[in-house]
C-alpha atoms as a PDB file:
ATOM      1  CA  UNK A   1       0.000   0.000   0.000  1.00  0.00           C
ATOM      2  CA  UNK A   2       1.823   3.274  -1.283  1.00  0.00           C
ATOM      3  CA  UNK A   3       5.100   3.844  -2.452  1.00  0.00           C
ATOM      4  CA  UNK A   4       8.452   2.783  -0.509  1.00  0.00           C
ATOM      5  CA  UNK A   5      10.360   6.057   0.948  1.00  0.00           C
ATOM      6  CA  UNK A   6      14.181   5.378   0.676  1.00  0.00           C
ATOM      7  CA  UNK A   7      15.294   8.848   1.577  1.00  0.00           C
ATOM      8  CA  UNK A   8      16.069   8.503   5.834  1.00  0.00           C
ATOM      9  CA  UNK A   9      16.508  11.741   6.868  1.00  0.00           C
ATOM     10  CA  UNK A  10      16.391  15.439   6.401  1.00  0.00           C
ATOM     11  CA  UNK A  11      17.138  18.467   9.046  1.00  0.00           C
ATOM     12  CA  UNK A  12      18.430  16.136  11.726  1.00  0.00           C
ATOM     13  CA  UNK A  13      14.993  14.326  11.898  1.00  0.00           C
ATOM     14  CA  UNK A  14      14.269  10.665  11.027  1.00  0.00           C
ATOM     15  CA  UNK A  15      12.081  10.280   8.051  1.00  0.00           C
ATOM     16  CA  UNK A  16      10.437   6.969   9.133  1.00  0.00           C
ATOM     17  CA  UNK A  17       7.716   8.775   9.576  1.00  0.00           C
ATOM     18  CA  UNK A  18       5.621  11.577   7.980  1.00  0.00           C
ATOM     19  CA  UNK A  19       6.922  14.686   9.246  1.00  0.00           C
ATOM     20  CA  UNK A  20       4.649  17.751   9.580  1.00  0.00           C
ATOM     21  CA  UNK A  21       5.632  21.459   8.746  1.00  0.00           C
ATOM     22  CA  UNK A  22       3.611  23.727  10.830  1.00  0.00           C
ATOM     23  CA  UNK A  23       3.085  27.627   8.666  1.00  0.00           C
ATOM     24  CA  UNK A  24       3.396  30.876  10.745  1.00  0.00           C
ATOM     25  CA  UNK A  25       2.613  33.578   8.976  1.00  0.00           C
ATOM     26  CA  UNK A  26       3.870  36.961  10.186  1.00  0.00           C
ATOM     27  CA  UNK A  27       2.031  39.149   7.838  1.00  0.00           C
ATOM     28  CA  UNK A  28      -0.791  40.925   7.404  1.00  0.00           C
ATOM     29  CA  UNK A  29      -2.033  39.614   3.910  1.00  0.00           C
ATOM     30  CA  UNK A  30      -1.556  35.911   3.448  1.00  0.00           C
ATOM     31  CA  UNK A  31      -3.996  33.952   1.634  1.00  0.00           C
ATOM     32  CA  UNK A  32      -5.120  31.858   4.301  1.00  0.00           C
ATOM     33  CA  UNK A  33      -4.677  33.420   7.820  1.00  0.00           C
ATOM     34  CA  UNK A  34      -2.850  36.818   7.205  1.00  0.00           C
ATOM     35  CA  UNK A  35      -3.099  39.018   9.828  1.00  0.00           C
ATOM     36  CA  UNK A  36      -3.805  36.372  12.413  1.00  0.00           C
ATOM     37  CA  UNK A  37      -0.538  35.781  13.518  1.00  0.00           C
ATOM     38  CA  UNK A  38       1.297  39.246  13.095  1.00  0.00           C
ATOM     39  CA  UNK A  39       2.143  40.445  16.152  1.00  0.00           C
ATOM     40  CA  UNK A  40       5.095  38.747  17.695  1.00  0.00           C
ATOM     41  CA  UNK A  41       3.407  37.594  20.634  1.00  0.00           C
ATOM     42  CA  UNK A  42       0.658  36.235  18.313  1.00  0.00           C
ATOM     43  CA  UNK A  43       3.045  34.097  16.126  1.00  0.00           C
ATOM     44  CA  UNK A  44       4.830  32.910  19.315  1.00  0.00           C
ATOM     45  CA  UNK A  45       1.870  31.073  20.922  1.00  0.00           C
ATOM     46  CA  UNK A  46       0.574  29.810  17.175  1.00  0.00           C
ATOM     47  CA  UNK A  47       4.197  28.395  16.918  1.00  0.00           C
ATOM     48  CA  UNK A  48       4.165  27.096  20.346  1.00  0.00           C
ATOM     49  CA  UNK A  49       0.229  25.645  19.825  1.00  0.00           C
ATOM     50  CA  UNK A  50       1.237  23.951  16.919  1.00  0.00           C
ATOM     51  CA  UNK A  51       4.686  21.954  18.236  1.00  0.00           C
ATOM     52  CA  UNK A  52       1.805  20.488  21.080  1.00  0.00           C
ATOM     53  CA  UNK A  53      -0.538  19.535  18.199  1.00  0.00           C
ATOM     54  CA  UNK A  54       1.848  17.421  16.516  1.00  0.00           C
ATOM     55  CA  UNK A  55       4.641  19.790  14.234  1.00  0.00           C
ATOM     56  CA  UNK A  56       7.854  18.717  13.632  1.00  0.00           C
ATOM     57  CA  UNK A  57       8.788  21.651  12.342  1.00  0.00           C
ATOM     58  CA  UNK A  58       7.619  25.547  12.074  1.00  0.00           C
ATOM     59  CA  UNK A  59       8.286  27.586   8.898  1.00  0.00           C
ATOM     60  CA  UNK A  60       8.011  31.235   9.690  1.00  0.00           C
ATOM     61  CA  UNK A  61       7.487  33.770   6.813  1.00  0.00           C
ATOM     62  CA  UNK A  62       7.159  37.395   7.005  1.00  0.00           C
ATOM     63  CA  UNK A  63       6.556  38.132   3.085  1.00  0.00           C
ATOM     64  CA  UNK A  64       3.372  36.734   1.779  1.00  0.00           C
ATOM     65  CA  UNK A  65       4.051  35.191  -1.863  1.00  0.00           C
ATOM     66  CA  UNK A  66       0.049  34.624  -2.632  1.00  0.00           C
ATOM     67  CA  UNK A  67      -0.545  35.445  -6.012  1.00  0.00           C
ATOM     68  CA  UNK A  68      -0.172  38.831  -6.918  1.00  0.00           C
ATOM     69  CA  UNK A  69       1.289  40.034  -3.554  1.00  0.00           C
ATOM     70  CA  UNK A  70       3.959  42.800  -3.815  1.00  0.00           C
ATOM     71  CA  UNK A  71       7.457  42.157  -2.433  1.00  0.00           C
ATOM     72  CA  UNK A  72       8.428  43.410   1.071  1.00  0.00           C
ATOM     73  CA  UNK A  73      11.939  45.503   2.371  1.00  0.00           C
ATOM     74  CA  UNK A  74      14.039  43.398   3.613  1.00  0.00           C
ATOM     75  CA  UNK A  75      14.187  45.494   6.547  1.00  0.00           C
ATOM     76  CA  UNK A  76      10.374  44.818   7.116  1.00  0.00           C
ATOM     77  CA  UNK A  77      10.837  41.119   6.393  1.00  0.00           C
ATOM     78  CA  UNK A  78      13.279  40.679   9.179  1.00  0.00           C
ATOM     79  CA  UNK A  79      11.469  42.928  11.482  1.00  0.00           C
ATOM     80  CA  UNK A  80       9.115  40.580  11.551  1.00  0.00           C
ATOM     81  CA  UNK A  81       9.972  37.486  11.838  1.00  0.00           C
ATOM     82  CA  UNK A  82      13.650  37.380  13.734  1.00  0.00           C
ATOM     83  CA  UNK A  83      11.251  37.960  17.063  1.00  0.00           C
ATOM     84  CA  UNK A  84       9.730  35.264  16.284  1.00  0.00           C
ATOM     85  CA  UNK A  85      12.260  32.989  15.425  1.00  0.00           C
ATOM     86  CA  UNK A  86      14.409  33.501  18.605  1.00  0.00           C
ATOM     87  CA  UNK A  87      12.083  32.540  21.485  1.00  0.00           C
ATOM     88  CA  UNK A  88      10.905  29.479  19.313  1.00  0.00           C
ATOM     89  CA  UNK A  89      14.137  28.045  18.874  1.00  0.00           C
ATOM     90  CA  UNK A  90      14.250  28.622  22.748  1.00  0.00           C
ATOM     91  CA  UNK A  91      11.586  26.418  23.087  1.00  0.00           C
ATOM     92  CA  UNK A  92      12.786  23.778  21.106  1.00  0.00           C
ATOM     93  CA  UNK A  93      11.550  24.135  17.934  1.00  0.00           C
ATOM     94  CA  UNK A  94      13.004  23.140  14.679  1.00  0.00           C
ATOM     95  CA  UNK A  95      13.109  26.415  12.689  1.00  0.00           C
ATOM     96  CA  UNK A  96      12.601  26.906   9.275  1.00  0.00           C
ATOM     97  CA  UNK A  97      13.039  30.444   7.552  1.00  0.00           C
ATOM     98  CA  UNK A  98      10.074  30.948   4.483  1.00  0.00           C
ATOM     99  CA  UNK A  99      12.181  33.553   2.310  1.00  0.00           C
ATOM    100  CA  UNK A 100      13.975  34.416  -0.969  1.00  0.00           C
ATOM    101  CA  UNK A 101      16.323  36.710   0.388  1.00  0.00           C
ATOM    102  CA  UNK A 102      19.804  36.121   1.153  1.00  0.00           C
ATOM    103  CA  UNK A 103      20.093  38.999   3.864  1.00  0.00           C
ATOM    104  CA  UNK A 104      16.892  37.395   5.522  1.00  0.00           C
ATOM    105  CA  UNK A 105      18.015  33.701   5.478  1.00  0.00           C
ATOM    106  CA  UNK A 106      21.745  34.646   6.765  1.00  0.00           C
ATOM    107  CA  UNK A 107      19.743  36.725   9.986  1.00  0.00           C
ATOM    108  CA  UNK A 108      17.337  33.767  10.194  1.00  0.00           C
ATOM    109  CA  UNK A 109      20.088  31.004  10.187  1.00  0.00           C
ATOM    110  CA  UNK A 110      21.874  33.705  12.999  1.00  0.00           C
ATOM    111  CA  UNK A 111      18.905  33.648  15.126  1.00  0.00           C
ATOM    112  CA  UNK A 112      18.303  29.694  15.363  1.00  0.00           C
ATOM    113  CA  UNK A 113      16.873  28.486  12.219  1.00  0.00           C
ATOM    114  CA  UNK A 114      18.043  25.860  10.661  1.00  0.00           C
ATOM    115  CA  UNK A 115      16.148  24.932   7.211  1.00  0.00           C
ATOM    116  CA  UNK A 116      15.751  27.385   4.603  1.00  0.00           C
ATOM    117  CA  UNK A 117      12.492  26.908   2.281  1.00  0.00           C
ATOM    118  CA  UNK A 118      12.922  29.101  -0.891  1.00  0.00           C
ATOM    119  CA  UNK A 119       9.790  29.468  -3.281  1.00  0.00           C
ATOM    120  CA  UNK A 120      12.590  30.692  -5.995  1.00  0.00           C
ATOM    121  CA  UNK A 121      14.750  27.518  -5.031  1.00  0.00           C
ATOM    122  CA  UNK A 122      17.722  30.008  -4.461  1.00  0.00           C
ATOM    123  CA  UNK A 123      17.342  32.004  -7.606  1.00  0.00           C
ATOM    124  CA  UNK A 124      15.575  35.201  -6.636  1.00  0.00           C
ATOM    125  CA  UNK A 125      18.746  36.351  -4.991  1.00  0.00           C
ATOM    126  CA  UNK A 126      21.750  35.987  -6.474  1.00  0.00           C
ATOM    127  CA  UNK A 127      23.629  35.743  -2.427  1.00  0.00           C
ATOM    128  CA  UNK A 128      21.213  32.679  -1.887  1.00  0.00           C
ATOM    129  CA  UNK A 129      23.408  30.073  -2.869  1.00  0.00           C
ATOM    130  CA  UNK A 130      26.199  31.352  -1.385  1.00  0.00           C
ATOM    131  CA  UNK A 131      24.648  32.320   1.883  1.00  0.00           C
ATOM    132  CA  UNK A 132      23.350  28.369   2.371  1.00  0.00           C
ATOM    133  CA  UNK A 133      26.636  26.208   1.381  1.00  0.00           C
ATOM    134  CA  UNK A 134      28.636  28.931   3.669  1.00  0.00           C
ATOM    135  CA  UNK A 135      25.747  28.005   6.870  1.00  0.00           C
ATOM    136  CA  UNK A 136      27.368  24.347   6.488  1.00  0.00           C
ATOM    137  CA  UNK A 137      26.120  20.993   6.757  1.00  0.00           C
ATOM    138  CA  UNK A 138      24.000  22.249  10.422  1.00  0.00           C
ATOM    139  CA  UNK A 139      21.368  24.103   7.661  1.00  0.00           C
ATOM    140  CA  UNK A 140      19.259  22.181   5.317  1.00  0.00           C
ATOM    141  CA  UNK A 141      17.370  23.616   2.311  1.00  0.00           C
ATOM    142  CA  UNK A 142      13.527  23.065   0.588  1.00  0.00           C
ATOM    143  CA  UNK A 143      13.907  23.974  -3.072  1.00  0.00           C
ATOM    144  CA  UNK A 144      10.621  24.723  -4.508  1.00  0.00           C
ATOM    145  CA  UNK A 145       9.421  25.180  -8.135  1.00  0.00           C
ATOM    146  CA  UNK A 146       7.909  28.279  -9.155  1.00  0.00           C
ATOM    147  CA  UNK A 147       6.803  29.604 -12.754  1.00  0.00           C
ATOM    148  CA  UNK A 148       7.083  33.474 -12.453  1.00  0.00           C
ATOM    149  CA  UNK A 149       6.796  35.390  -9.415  1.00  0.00           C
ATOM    150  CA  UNK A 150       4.092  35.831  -7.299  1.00  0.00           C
ATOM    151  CA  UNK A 151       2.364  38.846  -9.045  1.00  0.00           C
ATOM    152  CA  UNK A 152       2.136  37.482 -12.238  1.00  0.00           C
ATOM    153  CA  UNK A 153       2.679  33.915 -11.510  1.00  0.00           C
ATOM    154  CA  UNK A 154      -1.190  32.756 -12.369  1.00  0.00           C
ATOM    155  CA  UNK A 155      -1.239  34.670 -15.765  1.00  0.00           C
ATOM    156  CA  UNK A 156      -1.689  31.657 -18.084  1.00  0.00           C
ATOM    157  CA  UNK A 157       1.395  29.096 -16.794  1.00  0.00           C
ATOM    158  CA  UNK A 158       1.829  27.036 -19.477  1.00  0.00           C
ATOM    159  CA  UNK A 159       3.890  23.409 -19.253  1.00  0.00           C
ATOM    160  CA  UNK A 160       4.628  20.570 -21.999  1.00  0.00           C
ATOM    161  CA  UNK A 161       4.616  18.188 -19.312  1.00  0.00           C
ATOM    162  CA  UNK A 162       3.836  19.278 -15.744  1.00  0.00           C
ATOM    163  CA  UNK A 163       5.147  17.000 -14.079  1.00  0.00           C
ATOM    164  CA  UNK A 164       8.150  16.282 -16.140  1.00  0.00           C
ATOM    165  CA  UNK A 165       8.856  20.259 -16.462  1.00  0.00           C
ATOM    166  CA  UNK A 166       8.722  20.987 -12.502  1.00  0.00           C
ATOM    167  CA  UNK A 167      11.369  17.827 -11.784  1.00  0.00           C
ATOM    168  CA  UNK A 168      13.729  18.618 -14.695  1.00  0.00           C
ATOM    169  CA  UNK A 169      13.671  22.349 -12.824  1.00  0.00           C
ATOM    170  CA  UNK A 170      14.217  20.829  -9.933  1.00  0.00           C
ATOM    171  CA  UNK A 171      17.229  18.483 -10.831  1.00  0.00           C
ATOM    172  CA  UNK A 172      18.799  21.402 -12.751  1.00  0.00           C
ATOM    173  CA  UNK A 173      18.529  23.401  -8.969  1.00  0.00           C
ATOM    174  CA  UNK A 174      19.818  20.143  -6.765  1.00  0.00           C
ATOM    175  CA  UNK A 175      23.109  20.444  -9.571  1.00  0.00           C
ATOM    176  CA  UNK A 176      23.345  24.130  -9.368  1.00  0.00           C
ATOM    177  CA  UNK A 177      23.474  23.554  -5.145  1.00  0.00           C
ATOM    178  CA  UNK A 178      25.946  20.805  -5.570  1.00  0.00           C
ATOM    179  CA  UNK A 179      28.484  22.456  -7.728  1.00  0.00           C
ATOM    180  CA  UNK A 180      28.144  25.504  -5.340  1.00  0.00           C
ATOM    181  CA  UNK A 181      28.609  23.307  -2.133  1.00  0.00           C
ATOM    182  CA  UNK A 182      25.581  22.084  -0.657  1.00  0.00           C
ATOM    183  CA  UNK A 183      25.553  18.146  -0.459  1.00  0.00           C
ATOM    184  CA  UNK A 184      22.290  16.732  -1.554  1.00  0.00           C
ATOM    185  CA  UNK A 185      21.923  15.586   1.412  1.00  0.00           C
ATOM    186  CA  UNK A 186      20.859  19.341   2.940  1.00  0.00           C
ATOM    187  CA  UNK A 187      18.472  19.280  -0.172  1.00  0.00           C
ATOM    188  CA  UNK A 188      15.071  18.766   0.057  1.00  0.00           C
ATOM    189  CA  UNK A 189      12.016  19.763  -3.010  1.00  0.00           C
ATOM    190  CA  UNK A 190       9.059  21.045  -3.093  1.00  0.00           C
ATOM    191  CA  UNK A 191       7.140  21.056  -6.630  1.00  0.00           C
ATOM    192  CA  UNK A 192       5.079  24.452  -5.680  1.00  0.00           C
ATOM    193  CA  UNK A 193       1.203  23.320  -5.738  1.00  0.00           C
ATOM    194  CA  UNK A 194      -0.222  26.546  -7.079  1.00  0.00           C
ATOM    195  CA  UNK A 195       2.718  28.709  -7.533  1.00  0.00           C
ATOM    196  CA  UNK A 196       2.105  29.046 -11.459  1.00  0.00           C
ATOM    197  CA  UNK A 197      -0.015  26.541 -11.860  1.00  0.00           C
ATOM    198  CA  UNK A 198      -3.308  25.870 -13.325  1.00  0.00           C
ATOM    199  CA  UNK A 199      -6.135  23.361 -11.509  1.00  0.00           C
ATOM    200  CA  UNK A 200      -5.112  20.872 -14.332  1.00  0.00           C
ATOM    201  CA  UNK A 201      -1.234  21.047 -13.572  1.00  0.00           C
ATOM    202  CA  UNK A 202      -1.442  20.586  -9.513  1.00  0.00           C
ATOM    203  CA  UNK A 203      -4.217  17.883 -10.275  1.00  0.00           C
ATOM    204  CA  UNK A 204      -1.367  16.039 -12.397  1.00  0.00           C
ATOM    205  CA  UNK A 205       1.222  17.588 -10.358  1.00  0.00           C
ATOM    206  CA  UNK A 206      -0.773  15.440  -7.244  1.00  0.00           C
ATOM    207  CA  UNK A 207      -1.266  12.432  -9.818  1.00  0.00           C
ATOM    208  CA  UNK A 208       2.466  11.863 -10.264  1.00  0.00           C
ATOM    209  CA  UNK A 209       4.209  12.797  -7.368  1.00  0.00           C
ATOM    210  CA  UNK A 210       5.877   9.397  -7.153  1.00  0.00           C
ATOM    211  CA  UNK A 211       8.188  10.204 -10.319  1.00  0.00           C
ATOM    212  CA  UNK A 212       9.452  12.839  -7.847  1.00  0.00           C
ATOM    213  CA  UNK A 213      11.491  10.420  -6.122  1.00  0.00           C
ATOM    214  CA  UNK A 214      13.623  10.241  -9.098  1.00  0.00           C
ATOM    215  CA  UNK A 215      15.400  13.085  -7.571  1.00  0.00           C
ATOM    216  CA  UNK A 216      16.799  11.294  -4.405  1.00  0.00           C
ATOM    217  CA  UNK A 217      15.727  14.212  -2.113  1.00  0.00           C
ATOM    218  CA  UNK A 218      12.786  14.394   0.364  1.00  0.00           C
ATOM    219  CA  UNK A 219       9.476  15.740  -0.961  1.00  0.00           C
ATOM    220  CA  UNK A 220       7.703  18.250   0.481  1.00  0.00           C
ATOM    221  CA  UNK A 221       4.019  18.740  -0.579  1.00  0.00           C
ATOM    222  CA  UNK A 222       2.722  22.104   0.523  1.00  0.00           C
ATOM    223  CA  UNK A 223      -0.861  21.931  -0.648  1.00  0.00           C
ATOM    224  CA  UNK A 224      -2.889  23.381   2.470  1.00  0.00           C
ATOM    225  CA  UNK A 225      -5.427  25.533   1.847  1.00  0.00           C
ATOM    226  CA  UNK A 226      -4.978  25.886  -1.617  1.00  0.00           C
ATOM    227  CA  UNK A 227      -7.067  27.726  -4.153  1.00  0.00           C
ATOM    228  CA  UNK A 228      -7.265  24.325  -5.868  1.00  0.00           C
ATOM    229  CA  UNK A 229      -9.127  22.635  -3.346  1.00  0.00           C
ATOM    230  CA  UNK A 230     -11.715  25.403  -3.164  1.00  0.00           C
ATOM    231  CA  UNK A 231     -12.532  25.090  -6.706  1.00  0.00           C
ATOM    232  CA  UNK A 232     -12.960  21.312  -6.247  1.00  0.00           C
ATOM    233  CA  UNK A 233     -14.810  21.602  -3.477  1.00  0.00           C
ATOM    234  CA  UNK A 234     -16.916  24.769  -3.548  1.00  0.00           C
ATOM    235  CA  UNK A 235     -15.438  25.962  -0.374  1.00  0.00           C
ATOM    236  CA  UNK A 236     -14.549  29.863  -1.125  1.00  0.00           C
ATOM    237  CA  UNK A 237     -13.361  30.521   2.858  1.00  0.00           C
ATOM    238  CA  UNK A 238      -9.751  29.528   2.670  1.00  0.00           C
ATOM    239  CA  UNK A 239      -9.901  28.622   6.312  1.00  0.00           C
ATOM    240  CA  UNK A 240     -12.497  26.272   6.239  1.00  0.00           C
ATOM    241  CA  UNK A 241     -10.424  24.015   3.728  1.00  0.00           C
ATOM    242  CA  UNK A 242      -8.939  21.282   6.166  1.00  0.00           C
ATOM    243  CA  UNK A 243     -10.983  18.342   5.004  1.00  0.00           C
ATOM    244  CA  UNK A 244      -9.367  18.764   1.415  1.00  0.00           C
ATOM    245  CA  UNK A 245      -6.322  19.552   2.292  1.00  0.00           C
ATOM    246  CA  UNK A 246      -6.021  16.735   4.532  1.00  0.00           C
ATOM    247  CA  UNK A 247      -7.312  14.710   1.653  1.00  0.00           C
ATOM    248  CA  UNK A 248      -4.497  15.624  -0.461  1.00  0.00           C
ATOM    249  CA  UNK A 249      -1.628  15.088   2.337  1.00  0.00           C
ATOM    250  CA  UNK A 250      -3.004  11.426   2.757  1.00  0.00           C
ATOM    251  CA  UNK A 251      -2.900  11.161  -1.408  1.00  0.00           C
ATOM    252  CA  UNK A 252       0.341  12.485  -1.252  1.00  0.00           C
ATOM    253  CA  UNK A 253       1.739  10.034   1.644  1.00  0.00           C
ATOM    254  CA  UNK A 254       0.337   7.135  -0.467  1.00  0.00           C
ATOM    255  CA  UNK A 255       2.880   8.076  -3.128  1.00  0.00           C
ATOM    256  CA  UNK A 256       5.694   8.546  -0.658  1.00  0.00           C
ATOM    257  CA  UNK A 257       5.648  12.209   0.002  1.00  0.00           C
ATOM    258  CA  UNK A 258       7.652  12.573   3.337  1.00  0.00           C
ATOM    259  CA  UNK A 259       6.990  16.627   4.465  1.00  0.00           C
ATOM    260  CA  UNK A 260       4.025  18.389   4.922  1.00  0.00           C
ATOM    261  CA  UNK A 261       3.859  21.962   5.059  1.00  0.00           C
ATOM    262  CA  UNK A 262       0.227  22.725   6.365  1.00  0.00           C
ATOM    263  CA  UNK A 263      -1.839  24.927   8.548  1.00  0.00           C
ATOM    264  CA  UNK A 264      -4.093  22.635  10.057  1.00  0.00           C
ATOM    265  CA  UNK A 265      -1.340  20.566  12.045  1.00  0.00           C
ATOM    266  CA  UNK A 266      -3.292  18.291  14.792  1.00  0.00           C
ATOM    267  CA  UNK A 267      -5.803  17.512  11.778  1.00  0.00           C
ATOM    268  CA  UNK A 268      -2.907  16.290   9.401  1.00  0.00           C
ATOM    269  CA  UNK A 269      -1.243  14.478  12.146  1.00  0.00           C
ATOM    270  CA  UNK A 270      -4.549  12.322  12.894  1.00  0.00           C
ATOM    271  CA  UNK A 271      -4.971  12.213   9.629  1.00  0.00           C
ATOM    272  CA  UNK A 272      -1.383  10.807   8.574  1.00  0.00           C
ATOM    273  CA  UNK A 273      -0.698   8.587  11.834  1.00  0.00           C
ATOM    274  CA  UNK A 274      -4.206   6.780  10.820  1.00  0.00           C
ATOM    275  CA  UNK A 275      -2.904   6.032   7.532  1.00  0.00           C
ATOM    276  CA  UNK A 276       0.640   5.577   8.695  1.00  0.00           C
ATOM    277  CA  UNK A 277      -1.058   2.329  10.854  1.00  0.00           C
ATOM    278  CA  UNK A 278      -2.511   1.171   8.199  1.00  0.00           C
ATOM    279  CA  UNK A 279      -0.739   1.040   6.021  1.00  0.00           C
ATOM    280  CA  UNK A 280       1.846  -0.707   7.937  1.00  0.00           C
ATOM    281  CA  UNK A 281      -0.652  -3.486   8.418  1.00  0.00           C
ATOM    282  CA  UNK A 282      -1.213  -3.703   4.706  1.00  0.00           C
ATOM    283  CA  UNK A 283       2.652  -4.468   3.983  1.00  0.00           C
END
């Protein structure tokens, strides 16, 4: 039942089980909860709430990349979330920094995080390379795929192949990384459900994520909430999308998908350990 996982680890933490990336949003206009967590104090307890509901690890942004948001200072960006980071690490979390800046990952990695998730897989900047191999083999990386840039991004994406486009990208990025000093190993991808993308692409995106394997890197499916899942469903409150979203986590784990970058985290936990069980039983 599902597809065998031969990747072991990523970040320091065992992949032997389905490991859960809790989103903390330090903004004020993020598709799904923006706003809700953007006072420091705010995003602290959210962080805090979701490592006792089940996260592994908490990805803290403070630039919203929704489509058609406009690009944040990097001033602002660090303003907002190095607070947060700092007492977070303190209580034990396992930080991840949500930016395409190399000034903001360097001050992130500073402060205590320790996984860098990039929506431009470390092209938007041309530091970002640099600024991960030289954070050594203690800071891991999630490359993600993303057609455009967040303003313009869902102006007619076209593919040949989804599927087949998105993991050539990605194998092109895991070489660039390599050749500038990041071992594989510290890699990790992420093939961007809905940045640039068409219902029809994530659908087949979703369909295939197996052939992602190919790359010999953890996957990382960050699917919550999505626009996708309203349009399926009917459901136009982006908060009240947990049901799909957990639907497309437990898809995604049947194809091997190891990483889960998700808002709802005690729902996706239940959710995952469930299957987990079973399909341990089915083997």
């Amino acid at each position: 039942m599902g597809v065998e996982m031969t990747v072991s680890q990523f970040a320091g933490l065992s992949l032997d089980k389905p490991r859960i990336m809790g989103i903390v949003n330090v903004t004020p206009d993020s598709f799904s909860d923006g706003g809700e967590a953007y006072r420091v104090d705010d995003a602290v307890a959210r962080g805090r709430a979701m490592m006792a509901a089940g996260a592994d690890i908490l990805d803290i942004g403070g630039e919203s990349t929704r489509p058609g948001a406009d690009p944040v200072s990097v001033d602002a960006e660090c303003a907002r979330v190095l607070p947060v980071i700092a007492p977070l690490v303190e209580a034990g979390a396992l930080i991840s920094i949500d930016t395409r800046r190399a000034a903001v990952m360097r001050a992130a990695i500073d402060a205590g995080a320790r996984i860098v998730n990039d929506v431009t897989a470390l092209t938007g900047d041309d530091d970002s390379l640099g600024a991960v191999a030289a954070a050594g083999e203690g800071v891991s990386v999630v490359l993600m795929h993303m057609q455009g840039e967040p303003r313009t991004m869902q102006q007619n994406p076209t593919y040949d192949d989804a599927p087949v486009d998105i993991r050539d990208y990605l194998s092109a990025r895991i070489a660039a990384c390599e050749a500038a000093g990041i071992d594989r190993a510290r890699i990790a991808v992420d093939p961007g459900i809905g940045f640039g993308k068409t219902i029809d692409h994530n659908l087949e995106i979703l369909a295939r994520l197996d052939e992602f394997h190919a790359l010999g890197c953890p996957i990382v499916l960050g699917a919550s909430r999505k626009s996708f899942i309203g349009t399926l469903s009917g459901e136009t409150e982006a908060g009240r999308r947990a049901p799909g979203s957990v639907a497309a986590a437990l898809a995604a784990r049947a194809a091997g998908v190891q990483m889960f970058r998700v808002h709802d985290v005690a729902e996706t936990a239940q959710a995952l350990a469930v299957w987990d069980a079973i399909a341990a039983t089915a083997r």
